[in-house]
N, C-alpha and C. Protein backbone atom coordinates (compact mmCIF):
# COMPACT_ATOMS: atom_id res chain seq x y z
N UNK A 1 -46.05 -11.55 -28.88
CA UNK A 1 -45.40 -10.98 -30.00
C UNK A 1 -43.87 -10.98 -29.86
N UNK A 2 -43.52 -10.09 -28.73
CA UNK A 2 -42.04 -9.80 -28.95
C UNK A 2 -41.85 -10.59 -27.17
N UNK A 3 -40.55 -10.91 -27.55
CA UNK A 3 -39.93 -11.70 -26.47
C UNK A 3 -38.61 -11.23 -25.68
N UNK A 4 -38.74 -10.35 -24.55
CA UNK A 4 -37.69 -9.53 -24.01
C UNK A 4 -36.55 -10.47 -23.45
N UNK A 5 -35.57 -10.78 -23.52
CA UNK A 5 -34.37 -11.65 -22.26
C UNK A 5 -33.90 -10.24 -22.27
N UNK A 6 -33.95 -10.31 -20.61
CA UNK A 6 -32.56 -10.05 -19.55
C UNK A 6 -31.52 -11.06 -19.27
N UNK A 7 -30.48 -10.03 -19.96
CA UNK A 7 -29.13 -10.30 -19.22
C UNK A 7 -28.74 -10.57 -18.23
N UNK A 8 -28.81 -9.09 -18.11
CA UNK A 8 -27.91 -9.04 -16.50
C UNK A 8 -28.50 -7.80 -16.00
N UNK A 9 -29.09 -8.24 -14.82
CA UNK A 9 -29.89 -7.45 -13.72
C UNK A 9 -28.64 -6.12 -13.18
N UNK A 10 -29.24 -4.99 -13.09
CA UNK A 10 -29.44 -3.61 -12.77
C UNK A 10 -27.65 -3.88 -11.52
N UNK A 11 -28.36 -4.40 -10.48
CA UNK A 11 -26.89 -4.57 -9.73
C UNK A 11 -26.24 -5.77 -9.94
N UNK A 12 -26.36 -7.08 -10.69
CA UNK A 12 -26.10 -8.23 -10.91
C UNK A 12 -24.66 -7.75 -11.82
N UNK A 13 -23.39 -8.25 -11.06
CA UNK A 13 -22.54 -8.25 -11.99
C UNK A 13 -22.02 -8.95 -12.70
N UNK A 14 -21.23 -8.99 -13.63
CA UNK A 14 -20.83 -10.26 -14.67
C UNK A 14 -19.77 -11.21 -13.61
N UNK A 15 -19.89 -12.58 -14.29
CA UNK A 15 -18.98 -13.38 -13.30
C UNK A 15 -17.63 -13.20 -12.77
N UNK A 16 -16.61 -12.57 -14.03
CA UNK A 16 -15.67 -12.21 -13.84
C UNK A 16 -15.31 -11.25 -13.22
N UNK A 17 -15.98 -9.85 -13.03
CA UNK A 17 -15.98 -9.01 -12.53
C UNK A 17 -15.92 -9.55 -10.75
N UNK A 18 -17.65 -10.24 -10.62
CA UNK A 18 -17.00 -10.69 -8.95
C UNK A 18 -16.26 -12.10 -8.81
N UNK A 19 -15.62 -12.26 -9.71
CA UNK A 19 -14.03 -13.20 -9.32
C UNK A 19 -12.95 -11.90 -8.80
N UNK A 20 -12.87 -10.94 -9.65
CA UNK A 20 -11.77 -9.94 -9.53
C UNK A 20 -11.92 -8.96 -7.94
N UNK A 21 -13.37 -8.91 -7.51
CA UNK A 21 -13.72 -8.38 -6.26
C UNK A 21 -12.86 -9.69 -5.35
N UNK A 22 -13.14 -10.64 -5.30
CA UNK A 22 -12.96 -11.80 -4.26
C UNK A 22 -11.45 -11.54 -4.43
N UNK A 23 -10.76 -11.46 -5.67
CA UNK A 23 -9.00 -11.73 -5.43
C UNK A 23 -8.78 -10.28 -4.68
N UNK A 24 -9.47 -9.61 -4.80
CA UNK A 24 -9.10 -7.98 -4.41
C UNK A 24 -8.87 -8.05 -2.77
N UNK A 25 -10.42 -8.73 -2.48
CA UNK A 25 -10.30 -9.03 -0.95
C UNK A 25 -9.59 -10.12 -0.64
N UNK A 26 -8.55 -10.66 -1.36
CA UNK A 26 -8.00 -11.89 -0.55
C UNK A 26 -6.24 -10.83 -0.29
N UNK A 27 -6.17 -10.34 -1.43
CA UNK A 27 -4.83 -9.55 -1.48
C UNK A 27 -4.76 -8.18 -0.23
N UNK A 28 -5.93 -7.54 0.03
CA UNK A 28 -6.41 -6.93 0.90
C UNK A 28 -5.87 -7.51 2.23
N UNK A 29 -6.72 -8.73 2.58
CA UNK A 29 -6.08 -9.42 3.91
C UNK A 29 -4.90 -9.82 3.82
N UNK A 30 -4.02 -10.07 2.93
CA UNK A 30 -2.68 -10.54 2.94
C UNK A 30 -2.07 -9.07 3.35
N UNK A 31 -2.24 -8.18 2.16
CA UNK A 31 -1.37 -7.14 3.09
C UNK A 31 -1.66 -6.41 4.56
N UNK A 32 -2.59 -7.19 5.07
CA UNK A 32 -3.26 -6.60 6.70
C UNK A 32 -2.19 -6.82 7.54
N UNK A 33 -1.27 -7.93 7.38
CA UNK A 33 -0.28 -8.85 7.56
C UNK A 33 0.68 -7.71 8.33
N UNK A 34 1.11 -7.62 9.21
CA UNK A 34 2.37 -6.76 10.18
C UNK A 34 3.66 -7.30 9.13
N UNK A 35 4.18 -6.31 8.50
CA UNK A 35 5.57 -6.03 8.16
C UNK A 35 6.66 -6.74 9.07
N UNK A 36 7.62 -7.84 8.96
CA UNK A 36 8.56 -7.71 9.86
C UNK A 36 9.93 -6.40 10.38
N UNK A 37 9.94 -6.71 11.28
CA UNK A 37 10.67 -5.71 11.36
C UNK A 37 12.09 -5.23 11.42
N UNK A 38 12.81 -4.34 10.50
CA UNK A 38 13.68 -3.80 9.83
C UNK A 38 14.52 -2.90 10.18
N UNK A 39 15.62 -3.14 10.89
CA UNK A 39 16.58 -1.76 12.02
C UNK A 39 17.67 -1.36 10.64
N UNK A 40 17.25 0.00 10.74
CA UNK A 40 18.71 1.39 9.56
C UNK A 40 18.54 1.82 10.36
N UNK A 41 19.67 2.30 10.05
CA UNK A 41 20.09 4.09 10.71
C UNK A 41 20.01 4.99 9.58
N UNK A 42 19.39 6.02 10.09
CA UNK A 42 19.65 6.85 9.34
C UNK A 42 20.90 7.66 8.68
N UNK A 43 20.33 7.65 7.28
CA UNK A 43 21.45 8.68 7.03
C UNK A 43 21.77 10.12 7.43
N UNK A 44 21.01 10.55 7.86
CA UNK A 44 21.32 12.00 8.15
C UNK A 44 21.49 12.09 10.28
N UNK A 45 20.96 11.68 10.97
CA UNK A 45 20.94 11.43 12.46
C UNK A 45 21.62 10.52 12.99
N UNK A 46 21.91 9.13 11.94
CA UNK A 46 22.45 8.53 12.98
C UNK A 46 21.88 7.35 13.54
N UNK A 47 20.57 8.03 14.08
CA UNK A 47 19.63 7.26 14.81
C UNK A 47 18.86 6.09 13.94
N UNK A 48 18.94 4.61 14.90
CA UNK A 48 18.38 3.69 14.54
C UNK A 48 17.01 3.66 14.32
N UNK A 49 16.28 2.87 13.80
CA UNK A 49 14.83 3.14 13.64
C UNK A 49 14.00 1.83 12.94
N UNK A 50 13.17 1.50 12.75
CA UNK A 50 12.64 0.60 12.25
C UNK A 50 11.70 1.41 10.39
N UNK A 51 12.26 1.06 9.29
CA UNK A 51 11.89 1.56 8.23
C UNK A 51 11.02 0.91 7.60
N UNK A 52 10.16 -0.19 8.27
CA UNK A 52 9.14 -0.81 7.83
C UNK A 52 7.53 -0.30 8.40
N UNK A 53 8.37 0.63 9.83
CA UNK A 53 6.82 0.83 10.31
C UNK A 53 6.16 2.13 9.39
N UNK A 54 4.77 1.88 10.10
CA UNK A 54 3.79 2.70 9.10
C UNK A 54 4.13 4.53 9.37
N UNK A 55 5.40 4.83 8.74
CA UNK A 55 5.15 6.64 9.11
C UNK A 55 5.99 7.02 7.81
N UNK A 56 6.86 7.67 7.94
CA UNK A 56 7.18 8.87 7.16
C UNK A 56 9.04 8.69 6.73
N UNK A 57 8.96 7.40 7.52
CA UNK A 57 10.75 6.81 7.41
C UNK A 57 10.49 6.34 5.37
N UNK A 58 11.99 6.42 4.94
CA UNK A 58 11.88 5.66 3.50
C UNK A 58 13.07 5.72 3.07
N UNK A 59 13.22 5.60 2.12
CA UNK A 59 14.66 5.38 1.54
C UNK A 59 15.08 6.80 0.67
N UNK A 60 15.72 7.52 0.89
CA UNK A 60 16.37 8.54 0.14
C UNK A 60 16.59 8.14 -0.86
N UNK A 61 16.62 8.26 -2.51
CA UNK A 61 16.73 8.05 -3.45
C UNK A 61 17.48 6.75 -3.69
N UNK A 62 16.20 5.89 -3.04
CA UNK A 62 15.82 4.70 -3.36
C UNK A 62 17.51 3.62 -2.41
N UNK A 63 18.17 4.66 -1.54
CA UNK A 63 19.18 3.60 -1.38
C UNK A 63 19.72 4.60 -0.02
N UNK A 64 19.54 5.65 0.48
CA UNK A 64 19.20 6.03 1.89
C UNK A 64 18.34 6.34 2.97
N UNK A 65 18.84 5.40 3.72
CA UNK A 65 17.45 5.28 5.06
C UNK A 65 17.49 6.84 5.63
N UNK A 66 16.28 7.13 5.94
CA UNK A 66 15.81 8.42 6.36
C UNK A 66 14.44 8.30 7.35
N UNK A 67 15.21 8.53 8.58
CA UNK A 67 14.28 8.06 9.64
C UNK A 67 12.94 9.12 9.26
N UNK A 68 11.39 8.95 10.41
CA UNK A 68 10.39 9.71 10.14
C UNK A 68 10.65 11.00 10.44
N UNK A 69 11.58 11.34 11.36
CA UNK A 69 11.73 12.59 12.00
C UNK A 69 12.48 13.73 10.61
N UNK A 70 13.47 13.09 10.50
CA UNK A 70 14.37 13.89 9.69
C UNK A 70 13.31 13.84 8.45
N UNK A 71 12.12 13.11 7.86
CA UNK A 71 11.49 13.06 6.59
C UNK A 71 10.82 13.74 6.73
N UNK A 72 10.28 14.03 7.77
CA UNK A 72 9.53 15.67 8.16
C UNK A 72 10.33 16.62 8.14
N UNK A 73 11.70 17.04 8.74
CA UNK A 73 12.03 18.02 9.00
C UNK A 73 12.75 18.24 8.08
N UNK A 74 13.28 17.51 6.71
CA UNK A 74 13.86 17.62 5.25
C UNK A 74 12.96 17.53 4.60
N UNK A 75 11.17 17.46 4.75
CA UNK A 75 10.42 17.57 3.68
C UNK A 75 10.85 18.67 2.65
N UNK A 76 10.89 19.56 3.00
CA UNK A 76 10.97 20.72 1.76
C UNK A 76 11.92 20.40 1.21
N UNK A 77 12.83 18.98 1.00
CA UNK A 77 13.83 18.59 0.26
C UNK A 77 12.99 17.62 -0.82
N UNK A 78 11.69 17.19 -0.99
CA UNK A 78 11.11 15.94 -1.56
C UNK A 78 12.40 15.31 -2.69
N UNK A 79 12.42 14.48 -2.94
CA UNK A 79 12.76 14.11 -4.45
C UNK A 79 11.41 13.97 -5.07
């Protein structure tokens, strides 16, 4: 009598969808990639530092280096 088609199965996703997973994981491993590395001084210490590694160093409104130490101990300053 009646004639059911399936689409698309329960976990089966549409094609595009896992194209967009695969670019996800390719961009994923690119940024796995070690940062080169980047010597400021800070603005407030002085002290040299590398502002690429993974902590708490960044740029003070967007244009002063601010080592990790002082970004902890000026947190209660956030911008």
């Amino acid at each position: 009598m009646f004639e059911i088609k399936i689409t698309h199965h329960h976990n089966d996703q549409p094609e595009k969808v896992k194209q967009d997973v695969d670019d996800k994981r390719k961009k994923e491993t690119n940024e796995e990639q070690p940062k080169p590395e980047k010597i400021e001084t800070c603005y407030f210490c002085h002290q040299k530092f590398d502002i690429n590694k993974d902590d708490y160093s960044h740029y003070k409104y967007g244009k002063f280096p601010m080592c990790a130490y002082c970004s902890e101990f000026y947190g209660f300053y956030s911008d």
